[in-house]
Protein backbone atom coordinates (compact mmCIF):
# COMPACT_ATOMS: atom_id res chain seq x y z
CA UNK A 1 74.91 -208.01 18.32
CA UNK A 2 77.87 -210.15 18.04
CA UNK A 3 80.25 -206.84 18.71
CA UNK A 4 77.92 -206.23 21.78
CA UNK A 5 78.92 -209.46 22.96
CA UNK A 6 82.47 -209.39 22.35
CA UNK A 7 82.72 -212.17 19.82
CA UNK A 8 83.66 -209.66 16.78
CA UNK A 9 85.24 -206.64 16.17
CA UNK A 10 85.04 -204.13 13.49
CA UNK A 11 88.70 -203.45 12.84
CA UNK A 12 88.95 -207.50 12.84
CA UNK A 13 90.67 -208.01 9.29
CA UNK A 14 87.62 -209.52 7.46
CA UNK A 15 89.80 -212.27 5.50
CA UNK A 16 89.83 -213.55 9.30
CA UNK A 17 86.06 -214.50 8.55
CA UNK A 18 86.22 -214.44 4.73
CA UNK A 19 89.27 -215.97 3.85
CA UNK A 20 89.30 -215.31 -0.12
CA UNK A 21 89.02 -211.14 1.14
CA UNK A 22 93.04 -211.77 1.90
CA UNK A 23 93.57 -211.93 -2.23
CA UNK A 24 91.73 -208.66 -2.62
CA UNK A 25 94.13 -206.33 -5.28
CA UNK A 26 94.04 -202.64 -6.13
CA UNK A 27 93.21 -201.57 -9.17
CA UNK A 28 95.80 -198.82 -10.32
CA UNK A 29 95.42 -197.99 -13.66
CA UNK A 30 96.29 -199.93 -17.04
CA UNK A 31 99.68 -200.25 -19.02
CA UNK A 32 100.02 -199.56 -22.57
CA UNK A 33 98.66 -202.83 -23.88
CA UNK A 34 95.35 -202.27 -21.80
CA UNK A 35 96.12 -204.81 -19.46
CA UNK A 36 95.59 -203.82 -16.12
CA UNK A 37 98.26 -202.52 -13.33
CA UNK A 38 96.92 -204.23 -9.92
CA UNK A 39 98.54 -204.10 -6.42
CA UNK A 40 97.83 -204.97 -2.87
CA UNK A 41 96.06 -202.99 -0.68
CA UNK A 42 97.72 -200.45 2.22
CA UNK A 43 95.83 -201.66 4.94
CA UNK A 44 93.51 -205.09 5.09
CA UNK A 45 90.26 -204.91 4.61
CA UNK A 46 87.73 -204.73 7.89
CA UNK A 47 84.34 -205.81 9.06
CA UNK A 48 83.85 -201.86 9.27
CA UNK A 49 84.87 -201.72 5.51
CA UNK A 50 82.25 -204.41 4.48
CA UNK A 51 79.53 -202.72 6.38
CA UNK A 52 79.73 -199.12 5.53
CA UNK A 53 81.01 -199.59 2.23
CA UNK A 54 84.53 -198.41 2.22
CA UNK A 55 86.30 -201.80 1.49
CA UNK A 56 86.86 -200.15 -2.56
CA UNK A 57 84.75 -202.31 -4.20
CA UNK A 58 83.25 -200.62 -7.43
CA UNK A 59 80.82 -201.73 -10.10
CA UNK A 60 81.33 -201.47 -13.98
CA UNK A 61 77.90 -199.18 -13.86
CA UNK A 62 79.74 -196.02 -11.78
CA UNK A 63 83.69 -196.61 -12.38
CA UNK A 64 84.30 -196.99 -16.03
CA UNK A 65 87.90 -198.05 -15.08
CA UNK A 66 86.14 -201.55 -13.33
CA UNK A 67 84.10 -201.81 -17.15
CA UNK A 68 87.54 -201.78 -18.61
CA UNK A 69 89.27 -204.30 -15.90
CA UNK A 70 85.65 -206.76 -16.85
CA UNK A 71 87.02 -206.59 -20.55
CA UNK A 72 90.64 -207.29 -19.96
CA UNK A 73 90.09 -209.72 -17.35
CA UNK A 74 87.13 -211.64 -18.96
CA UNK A 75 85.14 -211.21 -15.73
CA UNK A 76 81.26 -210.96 -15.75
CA UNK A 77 79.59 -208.23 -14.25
CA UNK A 78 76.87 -207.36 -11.38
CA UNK A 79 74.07 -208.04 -14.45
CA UNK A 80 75.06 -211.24 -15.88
């Protein structure tokens, strides 16, 4: 509704609503220690990402590349 009327756009960068979505990094692989190789992404992230599910976000339970990053990184995942 709120693209009907004009007051959003899909292609709107969506750290324009979400600020902490501008910090967003790339996971690229890992070096030789484990630790992983992160960079910034080609193109921000939209309100069209978010909503069909393109943005690249990934859970531990289908990418086991994001299970290793949770280990590395000491960051909890989607069932804790």
């Amino acid at each position: 509704q709120l693209v009907e009327q004009g007051k959003l756009t899909l292609e709107r960068p969506a750290s324009e609503v979400i600020p902490d979505l501008a910090r967003a990094q790339v996971l690229e692989g890992f070096d030789g220690s484990g630790q992983p190789r992160l960079r910034p992404p080609r193109r921000p992230i939209t309100l069209r990402h978010l909503l069909t599910h393109t943005a690249g976000f990934s859970y531990e339970i289908w990418a086991p590349a994001i299970a290793q990053y949770q280990a590395a990184t000491g960051t909890p995942g989607i069932t804790t």
